[in-house]
PDB file of N, CA and C in Angstrom:
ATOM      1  N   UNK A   1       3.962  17.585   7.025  1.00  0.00           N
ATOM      2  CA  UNK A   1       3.610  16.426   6.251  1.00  0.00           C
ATOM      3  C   UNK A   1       4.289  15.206   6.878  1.00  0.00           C
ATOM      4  N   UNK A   2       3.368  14.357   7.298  1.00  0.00           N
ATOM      5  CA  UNK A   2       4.019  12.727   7.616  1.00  0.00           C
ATOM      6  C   UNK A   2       4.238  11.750   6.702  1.00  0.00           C
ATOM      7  N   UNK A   3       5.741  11.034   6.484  1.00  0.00           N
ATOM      8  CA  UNK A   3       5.809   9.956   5.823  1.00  0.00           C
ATOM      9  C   UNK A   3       5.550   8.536   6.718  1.00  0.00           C
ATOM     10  N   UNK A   4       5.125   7.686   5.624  1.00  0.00           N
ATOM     11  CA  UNK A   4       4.942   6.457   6.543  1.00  0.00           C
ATOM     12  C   UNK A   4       5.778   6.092   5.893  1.00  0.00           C
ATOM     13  N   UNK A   5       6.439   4.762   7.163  1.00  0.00           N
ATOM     14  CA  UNK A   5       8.036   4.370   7.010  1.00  0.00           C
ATOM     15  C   UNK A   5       7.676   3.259   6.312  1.00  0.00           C
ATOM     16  N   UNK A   6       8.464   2.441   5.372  1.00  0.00           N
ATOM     17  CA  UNK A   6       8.283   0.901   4.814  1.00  0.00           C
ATOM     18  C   UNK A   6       8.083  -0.082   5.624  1.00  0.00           C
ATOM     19  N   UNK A   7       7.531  -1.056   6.028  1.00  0.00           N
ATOM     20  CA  UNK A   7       7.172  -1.935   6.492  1.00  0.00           C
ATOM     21  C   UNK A   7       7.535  -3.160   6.159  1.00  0.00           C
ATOM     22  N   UNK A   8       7.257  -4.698   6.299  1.00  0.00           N
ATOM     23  CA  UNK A   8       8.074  -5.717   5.974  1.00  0.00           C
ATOM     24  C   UNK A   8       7.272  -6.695   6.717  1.00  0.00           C
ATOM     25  N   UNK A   9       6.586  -7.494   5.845  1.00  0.00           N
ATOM     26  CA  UNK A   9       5.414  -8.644   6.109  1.00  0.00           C
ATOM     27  C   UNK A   9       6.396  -9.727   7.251  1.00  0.00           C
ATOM     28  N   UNK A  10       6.039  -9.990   8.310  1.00  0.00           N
ATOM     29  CA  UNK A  10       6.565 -11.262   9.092  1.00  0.00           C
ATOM     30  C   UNK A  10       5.203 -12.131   9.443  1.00  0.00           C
ATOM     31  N   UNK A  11       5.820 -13.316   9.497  1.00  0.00           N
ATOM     32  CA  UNK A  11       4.755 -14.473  10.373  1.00  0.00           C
ATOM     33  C   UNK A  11       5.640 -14.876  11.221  1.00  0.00           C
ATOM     34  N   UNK A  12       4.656 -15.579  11.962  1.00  0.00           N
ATOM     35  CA  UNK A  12       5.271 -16.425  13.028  1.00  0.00           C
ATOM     36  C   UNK A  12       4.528 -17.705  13.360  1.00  0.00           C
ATOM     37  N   UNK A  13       4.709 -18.832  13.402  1.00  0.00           N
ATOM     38  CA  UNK A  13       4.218 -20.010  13.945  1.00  0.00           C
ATOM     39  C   UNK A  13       3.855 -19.750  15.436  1.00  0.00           C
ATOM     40  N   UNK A  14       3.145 -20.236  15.794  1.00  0.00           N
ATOM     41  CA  UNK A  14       3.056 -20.136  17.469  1.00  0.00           C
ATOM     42  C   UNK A  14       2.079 -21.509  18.153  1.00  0.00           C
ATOM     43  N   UNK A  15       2.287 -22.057  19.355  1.00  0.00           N
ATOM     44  CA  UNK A  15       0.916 -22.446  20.099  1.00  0.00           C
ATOM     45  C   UNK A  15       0.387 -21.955  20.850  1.00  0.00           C
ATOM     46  N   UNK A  16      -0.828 -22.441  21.732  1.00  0.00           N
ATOM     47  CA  UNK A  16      -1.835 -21.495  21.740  1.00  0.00           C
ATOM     48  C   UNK A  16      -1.375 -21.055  23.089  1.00  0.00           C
ATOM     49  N   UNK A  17      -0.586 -21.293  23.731  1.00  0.00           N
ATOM     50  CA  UNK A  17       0.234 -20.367  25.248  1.00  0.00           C
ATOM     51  C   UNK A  17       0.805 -19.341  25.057  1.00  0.00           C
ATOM     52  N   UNK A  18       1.483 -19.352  24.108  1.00  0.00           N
ATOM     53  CA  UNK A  18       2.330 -17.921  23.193  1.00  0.00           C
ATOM     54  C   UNK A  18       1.436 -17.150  22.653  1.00  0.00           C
ATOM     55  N   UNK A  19       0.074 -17.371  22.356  1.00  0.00           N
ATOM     56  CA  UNK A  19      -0.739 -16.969  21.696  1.00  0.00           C
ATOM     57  C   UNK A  19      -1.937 -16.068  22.189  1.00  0.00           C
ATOM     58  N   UNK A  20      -2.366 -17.198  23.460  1.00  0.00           N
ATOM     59  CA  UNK A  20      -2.414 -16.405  24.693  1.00  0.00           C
ATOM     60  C   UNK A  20      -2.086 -15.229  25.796  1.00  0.00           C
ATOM     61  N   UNK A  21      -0.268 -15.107  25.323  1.00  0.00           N
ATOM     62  CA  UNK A  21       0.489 -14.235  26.029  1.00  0.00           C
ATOM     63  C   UNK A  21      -0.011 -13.015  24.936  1.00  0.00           C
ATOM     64  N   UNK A  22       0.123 -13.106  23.692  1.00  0.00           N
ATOM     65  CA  UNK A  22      -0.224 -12.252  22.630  1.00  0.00           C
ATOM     66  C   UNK A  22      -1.452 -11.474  22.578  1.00  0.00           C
ATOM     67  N   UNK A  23      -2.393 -12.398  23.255  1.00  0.00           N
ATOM     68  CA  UNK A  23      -3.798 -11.394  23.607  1.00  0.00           C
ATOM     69  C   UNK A  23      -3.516 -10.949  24.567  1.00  0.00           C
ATOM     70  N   UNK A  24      -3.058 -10.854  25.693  1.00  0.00           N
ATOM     71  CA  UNK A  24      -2.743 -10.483  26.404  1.00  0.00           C
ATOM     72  C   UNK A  24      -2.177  -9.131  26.672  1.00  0.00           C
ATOM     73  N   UNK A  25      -1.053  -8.883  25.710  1.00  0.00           N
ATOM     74  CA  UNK A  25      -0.756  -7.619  24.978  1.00  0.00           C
ATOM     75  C   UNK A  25      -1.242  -7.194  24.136  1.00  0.00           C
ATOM     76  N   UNK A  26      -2.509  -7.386  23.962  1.00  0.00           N
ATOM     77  CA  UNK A  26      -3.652  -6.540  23.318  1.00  0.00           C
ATOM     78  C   UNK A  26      -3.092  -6.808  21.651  1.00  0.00           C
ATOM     79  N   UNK A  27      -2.379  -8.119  21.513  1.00  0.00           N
ATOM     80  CA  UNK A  27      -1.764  -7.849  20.000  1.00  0.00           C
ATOM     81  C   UNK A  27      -0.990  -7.072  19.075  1.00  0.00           C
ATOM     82  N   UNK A  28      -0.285  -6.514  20.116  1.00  0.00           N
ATOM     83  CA  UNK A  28       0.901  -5.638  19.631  1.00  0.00           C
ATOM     84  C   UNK A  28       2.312  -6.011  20.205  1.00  0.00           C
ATOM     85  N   UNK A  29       2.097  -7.064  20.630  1.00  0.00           N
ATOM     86  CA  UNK A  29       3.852  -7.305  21.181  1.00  0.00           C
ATOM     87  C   UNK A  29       4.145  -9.053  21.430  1.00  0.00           C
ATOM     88  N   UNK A  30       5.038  -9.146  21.213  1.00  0.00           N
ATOM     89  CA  UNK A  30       5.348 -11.118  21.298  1.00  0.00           C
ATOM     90  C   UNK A  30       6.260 -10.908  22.885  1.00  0.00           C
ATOM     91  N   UNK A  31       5.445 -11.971  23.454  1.00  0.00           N
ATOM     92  CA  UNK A  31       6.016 -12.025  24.826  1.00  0.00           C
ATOM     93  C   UNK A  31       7.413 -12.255  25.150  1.00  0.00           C
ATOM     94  N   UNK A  32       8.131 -12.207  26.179  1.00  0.00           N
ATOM     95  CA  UNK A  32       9.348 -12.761  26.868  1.00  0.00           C
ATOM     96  C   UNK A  32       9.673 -14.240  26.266  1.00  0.00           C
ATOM     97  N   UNK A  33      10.934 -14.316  26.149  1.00  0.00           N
ATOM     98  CA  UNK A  33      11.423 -15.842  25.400  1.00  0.00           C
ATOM     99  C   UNK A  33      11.364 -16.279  26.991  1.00  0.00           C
ATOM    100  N   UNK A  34      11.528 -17.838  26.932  1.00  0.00           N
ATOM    101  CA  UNK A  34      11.616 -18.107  28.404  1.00  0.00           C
ATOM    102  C   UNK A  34      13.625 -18.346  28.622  1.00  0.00           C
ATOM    103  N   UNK A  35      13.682 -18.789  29.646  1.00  0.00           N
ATOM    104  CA  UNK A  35      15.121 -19.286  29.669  1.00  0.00           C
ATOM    105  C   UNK A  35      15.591 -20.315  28.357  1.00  0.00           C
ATOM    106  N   UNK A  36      15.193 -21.339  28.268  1.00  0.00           N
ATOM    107  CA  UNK A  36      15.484 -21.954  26.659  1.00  0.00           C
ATOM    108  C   UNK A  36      15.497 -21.829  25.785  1.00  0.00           C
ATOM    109  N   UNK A  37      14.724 -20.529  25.745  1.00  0.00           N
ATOM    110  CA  UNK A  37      14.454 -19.986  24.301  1.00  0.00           C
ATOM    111  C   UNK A  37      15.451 -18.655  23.730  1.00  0.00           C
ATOM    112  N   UNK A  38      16.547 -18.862  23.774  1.00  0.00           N
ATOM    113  CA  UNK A  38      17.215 -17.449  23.319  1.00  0.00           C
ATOM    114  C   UNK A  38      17.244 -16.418  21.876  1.00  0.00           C
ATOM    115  N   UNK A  39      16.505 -17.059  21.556  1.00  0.00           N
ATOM    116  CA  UNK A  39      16.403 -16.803  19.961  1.00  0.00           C
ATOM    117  C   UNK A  39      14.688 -16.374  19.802  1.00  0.00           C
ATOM    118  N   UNK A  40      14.513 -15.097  18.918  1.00  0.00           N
ATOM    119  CA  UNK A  40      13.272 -15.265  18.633  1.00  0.00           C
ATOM    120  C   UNK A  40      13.116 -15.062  17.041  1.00  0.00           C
ATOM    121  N   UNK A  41      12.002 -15.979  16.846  1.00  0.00           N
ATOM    122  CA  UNK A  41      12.435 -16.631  14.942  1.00  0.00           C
ATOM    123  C   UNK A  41      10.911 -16.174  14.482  1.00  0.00           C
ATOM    124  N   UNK A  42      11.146 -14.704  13.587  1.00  0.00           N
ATOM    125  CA  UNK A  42       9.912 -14.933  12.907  1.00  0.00           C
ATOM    126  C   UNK A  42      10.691 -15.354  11.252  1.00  0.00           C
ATOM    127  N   UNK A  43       9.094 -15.686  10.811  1.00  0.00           N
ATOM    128  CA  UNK A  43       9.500 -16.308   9.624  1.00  0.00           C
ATOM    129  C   UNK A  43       9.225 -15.283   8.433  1.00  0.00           C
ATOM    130  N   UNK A  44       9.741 -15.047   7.130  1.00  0.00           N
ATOM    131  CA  UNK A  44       9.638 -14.294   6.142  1.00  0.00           C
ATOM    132  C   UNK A  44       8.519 -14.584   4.772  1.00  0.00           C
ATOM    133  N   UNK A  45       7.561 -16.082   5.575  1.00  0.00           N
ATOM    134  CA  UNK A  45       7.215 -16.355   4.228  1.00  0.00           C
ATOM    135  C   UNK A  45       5.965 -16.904   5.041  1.00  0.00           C
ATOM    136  N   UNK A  46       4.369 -17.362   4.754  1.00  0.00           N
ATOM    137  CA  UNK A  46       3.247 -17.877   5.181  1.00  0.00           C
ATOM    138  C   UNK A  46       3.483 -19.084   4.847  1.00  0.00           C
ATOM    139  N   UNK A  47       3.789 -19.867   3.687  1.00  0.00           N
ATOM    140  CA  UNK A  47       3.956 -21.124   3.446  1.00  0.00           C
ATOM    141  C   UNK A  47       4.943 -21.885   4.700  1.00  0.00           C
ATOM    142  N   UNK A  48       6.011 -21.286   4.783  1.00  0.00           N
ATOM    143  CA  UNK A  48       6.837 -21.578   5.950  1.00  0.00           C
ATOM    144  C   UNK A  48       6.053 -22.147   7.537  1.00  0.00           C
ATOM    145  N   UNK A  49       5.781 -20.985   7.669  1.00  0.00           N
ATOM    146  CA  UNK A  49       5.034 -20.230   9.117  1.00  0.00           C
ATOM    147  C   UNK A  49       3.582 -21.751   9.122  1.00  0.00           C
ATOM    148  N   UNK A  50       3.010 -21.973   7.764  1.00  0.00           N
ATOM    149  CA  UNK A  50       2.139 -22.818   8.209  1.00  0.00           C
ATOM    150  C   UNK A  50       2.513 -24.267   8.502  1.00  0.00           C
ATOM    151  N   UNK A  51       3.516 -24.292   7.406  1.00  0.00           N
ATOM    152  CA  UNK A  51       4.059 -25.625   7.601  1.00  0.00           C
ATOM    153  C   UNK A  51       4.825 -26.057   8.999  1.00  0.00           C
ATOM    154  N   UNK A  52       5.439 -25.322   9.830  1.00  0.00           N
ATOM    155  CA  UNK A  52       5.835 -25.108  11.262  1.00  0.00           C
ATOM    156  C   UNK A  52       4.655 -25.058  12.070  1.00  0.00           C
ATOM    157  N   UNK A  53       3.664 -24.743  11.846  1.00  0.00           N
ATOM    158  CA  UNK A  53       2.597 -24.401  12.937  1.00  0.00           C
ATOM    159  C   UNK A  53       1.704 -26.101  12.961  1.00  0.00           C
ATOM    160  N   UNK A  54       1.490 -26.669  11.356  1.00  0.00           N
ATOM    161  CA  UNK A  54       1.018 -27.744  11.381  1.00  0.00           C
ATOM    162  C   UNK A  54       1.642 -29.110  11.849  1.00  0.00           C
ATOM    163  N   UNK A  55       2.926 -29.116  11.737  1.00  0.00           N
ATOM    164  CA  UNK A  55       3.929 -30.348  12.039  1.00  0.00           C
ATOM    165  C   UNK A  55       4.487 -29.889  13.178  1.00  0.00           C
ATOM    166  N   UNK A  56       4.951 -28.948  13.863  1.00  0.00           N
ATOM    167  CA  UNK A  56       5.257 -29.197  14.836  1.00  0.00           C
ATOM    168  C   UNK A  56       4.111 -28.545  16.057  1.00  0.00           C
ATOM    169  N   UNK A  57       3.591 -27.491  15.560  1.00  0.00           N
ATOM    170  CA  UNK A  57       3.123 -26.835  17.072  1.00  0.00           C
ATOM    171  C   UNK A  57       1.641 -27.448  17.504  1.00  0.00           C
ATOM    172  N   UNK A  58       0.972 -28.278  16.139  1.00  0.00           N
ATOM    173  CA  UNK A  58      -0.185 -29.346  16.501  1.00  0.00           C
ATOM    174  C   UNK A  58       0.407 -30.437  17.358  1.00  0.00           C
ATOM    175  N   UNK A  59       1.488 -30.682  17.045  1.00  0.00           N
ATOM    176  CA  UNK A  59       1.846 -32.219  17.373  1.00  0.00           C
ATOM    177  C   UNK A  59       2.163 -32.320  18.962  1.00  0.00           C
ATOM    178  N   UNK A  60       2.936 -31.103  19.003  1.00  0.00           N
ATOM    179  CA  UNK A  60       3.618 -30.519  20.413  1.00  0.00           C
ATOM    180  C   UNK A  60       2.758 -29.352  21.717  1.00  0.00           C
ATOM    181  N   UNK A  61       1.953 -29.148  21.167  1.00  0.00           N
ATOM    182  CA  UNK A  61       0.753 -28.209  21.982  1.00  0.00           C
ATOM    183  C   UNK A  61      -0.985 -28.829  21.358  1.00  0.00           C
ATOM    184  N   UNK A  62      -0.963 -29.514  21.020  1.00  0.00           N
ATOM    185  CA  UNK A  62      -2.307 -29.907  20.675  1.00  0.00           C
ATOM    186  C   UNK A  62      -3.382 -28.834  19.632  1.00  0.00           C
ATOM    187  N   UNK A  63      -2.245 -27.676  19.054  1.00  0.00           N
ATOM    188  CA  UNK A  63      -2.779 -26.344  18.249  1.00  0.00           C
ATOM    189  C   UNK A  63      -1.698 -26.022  17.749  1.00  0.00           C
ATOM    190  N   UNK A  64      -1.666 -25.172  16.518  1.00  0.00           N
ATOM    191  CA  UNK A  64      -0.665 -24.490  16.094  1.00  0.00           C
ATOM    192  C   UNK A  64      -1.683 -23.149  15.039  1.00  0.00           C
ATOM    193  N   UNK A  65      -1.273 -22.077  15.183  1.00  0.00           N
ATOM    194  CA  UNK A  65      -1.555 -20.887  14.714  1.00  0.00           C
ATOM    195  C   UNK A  65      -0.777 -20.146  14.007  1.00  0.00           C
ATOM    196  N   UNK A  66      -1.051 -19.383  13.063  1.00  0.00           N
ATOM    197  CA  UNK A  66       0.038 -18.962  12.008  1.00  0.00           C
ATOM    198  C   UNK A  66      -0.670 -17.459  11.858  1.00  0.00           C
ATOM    199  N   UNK A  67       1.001 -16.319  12.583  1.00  0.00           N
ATOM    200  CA  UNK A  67       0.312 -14.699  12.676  1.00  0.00           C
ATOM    201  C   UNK A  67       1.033 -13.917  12.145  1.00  0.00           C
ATOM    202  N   UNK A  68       0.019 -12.958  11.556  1.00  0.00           N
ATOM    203  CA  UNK A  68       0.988 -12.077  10.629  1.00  0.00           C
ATOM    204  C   UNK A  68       1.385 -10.910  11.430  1.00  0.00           C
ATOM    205  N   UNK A  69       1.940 -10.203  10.874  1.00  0.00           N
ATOM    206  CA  UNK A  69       2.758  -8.631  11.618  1.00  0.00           C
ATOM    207  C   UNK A  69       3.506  -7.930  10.837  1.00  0.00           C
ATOM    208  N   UNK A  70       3.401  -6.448  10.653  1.00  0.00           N
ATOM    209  CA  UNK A  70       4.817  -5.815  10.307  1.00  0.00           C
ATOM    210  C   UNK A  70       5.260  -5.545  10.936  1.00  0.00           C
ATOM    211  N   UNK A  71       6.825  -4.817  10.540  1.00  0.00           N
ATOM    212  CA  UNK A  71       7.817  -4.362  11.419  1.00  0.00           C
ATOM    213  C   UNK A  71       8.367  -3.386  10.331  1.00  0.00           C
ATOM    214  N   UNK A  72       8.740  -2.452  11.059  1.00  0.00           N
ATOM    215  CA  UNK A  72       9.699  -1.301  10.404  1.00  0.00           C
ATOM    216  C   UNK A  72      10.596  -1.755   9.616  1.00  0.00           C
ATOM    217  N   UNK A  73      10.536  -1.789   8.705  1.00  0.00           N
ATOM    218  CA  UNK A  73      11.770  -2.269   7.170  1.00  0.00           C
ATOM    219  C   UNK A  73      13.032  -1.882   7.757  1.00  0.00           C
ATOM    220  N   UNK A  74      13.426  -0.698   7.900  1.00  0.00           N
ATOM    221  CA  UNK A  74      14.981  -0.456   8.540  1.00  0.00           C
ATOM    222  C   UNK A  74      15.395  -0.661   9.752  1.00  0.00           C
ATOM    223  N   UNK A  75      14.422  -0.843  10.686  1.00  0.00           N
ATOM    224  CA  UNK A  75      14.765  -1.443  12.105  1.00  0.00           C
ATOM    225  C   UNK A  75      15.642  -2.613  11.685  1.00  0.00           C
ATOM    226  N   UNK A  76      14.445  -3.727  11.085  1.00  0.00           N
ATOM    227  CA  UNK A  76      14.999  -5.116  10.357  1.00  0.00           C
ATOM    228  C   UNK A  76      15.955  -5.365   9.682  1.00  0.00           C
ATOM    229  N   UNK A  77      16.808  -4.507   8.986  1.00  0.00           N
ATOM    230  CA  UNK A  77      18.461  -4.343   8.503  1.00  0.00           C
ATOM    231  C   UNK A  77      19.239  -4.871   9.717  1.00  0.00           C
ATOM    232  N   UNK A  78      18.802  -4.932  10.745  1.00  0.00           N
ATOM    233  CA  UNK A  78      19.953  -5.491  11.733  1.00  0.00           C
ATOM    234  C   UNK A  78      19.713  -7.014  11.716  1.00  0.00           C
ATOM    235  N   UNK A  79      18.797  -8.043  11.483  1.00  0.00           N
ATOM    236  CA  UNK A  79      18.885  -8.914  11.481  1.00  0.00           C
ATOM    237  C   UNK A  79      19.284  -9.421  10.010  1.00  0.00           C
ATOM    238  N   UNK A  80      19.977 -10.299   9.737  1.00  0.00           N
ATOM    239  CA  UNK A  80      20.117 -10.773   8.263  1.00  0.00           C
ATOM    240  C   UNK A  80      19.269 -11.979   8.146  1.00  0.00           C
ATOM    241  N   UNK A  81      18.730 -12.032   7.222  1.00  0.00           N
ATOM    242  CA  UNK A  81      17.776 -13.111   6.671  1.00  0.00           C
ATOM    243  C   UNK A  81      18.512 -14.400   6.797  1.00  0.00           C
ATOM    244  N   UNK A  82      18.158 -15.618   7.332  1.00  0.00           N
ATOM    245  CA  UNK A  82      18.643 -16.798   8.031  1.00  0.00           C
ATOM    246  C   UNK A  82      17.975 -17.311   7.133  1.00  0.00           C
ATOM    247  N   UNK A  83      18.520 -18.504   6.048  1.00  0.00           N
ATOM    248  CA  UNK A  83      17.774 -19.723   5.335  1.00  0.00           C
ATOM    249  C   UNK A  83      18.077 -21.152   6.123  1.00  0.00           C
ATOM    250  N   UNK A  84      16.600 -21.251   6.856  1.00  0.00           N
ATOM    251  CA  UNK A  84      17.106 -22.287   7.884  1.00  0.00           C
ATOM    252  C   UNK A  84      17.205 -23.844   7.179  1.00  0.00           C
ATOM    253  N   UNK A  85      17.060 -24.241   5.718  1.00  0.00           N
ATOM    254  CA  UNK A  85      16.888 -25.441   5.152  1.00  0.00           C
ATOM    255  C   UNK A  85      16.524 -24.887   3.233  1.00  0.00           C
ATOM    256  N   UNK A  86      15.599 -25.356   2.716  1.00  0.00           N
ATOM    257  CA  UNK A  86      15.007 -24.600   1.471  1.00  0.00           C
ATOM    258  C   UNK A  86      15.724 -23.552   1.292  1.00  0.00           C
ATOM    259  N   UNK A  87      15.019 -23.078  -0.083  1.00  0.00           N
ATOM    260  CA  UNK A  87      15.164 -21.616  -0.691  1.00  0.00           C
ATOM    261  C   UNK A  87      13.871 -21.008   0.496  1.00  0.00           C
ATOM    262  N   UNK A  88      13.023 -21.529   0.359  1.00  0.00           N
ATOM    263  CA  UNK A  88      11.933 -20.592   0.830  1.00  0.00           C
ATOM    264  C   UNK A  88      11.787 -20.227   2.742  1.00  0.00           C
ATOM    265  N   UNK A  89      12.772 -21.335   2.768  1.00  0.00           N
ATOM    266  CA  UNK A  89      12.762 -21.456   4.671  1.00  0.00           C
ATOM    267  C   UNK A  89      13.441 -20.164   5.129  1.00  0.00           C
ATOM    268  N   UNK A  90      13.120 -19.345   5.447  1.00  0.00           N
ATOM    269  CA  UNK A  90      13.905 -17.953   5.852  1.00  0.00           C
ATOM    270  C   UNK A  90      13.040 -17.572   6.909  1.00  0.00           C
ATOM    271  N   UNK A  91      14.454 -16.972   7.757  1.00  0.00           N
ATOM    272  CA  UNK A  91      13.513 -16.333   8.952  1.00  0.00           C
ATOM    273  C   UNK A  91      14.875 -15.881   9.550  1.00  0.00           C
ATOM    274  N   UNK A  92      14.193 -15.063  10.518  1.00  0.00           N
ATOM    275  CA  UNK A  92      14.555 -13.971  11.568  1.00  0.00           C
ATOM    276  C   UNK A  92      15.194 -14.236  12.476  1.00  0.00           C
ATOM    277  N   UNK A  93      16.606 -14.114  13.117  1.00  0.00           N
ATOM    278  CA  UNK A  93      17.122 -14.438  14.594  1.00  0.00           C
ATOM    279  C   UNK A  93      16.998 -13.088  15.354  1.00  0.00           C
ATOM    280  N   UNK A  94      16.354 -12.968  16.240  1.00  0.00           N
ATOM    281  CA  UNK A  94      16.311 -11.800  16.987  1.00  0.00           C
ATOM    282  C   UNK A  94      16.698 -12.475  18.210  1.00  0.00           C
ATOM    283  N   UNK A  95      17.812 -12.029  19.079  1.00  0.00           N
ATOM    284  CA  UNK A  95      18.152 -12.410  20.135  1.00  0.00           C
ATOM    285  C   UNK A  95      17.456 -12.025  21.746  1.00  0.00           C
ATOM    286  N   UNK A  96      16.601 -12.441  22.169  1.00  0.00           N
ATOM    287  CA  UNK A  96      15.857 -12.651  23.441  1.00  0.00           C
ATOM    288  C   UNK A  96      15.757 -11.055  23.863  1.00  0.00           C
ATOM    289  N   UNK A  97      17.150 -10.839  24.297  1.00  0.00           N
ATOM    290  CA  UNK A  97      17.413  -9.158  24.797  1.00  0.00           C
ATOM    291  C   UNK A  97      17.302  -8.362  23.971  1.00  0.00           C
ATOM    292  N   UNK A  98      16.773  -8.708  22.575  1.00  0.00           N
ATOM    293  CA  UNK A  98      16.593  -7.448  21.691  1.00  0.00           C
ATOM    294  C   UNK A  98      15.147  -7.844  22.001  1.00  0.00           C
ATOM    295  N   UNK A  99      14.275  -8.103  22.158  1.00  0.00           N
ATOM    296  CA  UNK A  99      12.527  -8.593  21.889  1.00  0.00           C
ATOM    297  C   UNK A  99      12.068  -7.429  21.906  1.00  0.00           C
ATOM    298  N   UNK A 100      11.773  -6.322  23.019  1.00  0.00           N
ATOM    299  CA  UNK A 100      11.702  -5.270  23.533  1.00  0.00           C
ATOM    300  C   UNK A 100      11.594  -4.285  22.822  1.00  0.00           C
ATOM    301  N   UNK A 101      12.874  -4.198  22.110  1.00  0.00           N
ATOM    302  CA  UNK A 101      13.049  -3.092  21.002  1.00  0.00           C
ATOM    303  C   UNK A 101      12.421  -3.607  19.761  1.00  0.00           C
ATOM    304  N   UNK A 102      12.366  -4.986  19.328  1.00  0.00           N
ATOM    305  CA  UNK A 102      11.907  -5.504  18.162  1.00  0.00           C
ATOM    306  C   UNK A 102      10.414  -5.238  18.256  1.00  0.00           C
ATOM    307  N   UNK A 103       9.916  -5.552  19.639  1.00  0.00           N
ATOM    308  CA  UNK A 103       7.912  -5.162  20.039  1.00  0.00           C
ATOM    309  C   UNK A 103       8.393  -3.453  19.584  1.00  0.00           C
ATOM    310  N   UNK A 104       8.781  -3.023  20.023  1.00  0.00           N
ATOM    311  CA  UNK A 104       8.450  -1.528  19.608  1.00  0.00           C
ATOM    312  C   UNK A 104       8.294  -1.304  18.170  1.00  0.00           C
ATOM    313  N   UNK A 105       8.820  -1.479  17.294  1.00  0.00           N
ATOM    314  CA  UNK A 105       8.676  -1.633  16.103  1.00  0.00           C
ATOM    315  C   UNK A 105       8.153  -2.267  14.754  1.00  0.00           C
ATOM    316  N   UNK A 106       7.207  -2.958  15.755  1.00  0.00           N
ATOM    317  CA  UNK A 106       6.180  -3.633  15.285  1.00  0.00           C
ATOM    318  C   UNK A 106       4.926  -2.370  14.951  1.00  0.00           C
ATOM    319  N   UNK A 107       4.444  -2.675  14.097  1.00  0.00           N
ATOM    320  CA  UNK A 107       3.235  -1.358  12.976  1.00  0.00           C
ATOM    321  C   UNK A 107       1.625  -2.073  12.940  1.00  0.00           C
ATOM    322  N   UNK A 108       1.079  -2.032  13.987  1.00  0.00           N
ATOM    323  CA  UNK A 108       0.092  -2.043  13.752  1.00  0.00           C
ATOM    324  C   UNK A 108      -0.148  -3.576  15.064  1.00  0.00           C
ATOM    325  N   UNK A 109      -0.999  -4.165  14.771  1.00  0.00           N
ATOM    326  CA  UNK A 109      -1.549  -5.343  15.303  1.00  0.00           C
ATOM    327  C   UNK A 109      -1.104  -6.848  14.591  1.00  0.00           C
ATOM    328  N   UNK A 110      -1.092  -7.762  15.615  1.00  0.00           N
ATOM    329  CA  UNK A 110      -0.257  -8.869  15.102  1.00  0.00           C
ATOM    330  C   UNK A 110      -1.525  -9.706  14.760  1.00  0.00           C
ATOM    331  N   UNK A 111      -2.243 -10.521  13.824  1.00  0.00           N
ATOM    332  CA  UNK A 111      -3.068 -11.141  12.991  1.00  0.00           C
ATOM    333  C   UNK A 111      -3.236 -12.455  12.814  1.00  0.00           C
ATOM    334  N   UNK A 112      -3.699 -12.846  13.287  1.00  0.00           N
ATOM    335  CA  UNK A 112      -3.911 -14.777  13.427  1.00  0.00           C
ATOM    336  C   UNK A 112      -4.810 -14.504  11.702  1.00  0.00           C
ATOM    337  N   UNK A 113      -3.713 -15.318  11.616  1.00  0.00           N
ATOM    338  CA  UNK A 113      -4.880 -15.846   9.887  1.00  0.00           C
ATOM    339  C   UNK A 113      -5.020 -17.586   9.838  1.00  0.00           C
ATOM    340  N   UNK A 114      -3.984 -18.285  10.471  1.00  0.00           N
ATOM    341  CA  UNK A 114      -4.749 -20.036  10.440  1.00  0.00           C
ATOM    342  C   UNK A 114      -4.563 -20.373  11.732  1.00  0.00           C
ATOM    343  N   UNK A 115      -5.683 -21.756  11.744  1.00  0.00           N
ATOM    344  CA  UNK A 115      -5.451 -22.663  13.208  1.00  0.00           C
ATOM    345  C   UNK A 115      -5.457 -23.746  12.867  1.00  0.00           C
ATOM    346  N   UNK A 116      -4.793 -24.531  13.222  1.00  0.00           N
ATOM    347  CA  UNK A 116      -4.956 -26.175  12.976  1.00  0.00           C
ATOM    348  C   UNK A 116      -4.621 -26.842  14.396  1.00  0.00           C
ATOM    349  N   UNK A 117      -5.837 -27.594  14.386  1.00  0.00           N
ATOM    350  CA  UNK A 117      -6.144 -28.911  15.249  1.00  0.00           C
ATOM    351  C   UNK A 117      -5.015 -29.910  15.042  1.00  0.00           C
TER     352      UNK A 117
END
């Protein structure tokens, strides 16, 4: 008999180069941070994730996209929930050299649900 493990709703803001890299991996894995980027931030909430995708990743890539994903619920015990501003602003620090192990534990396919111009 197989149990399925708990899971744990993430988004992520993205533009459409990151997004790109994402089809790319057939939608199961978030690409390499680059050198500047040491941190990888998903977010815990859609309201969040859109509001980031509309103010900054329109303004700054000419698109911004907002994608859903799970991840293994107990993998995610290693990161602690980050309130980056708000009650509702929460999100994820996964550090660059963990990405790898964090793509592995991703459940299923990662999900574009908005785009804004």
């Amino acid at each position: 008999m197989s149990s399925t493990r708990p899971t744990t709703t993430l988004w992520r803001p993205t533009g459409p180069r990151e997004l790109d890299l994402v089809r790319e991996l057939e939608w199961r894995a978030w690409p390499p941070r680059l050198p500047e980027q040491p941190i990888f931030y998903p977010v815990l909430n859609e309201d969040y994730a859109i509001r980031i995708a509309r103010g900054w990743n329109v303004k700054h890539d000419g698109a911004g996209f907002v994608t859903r994903f799970e991840v293994d619920s107990e993998f995610l015990g290693r990161y602690p929930v980050r309130q980056a501003g708000g009650e509702t602003i929460l999100e994820l620090w996964v550090p660059a050299e963990e990405l790898d192990e964090f793509n592995a534990h991703i459940v299923g396919r990662i999900a574009v649900l908005h785009e804004f111009h």
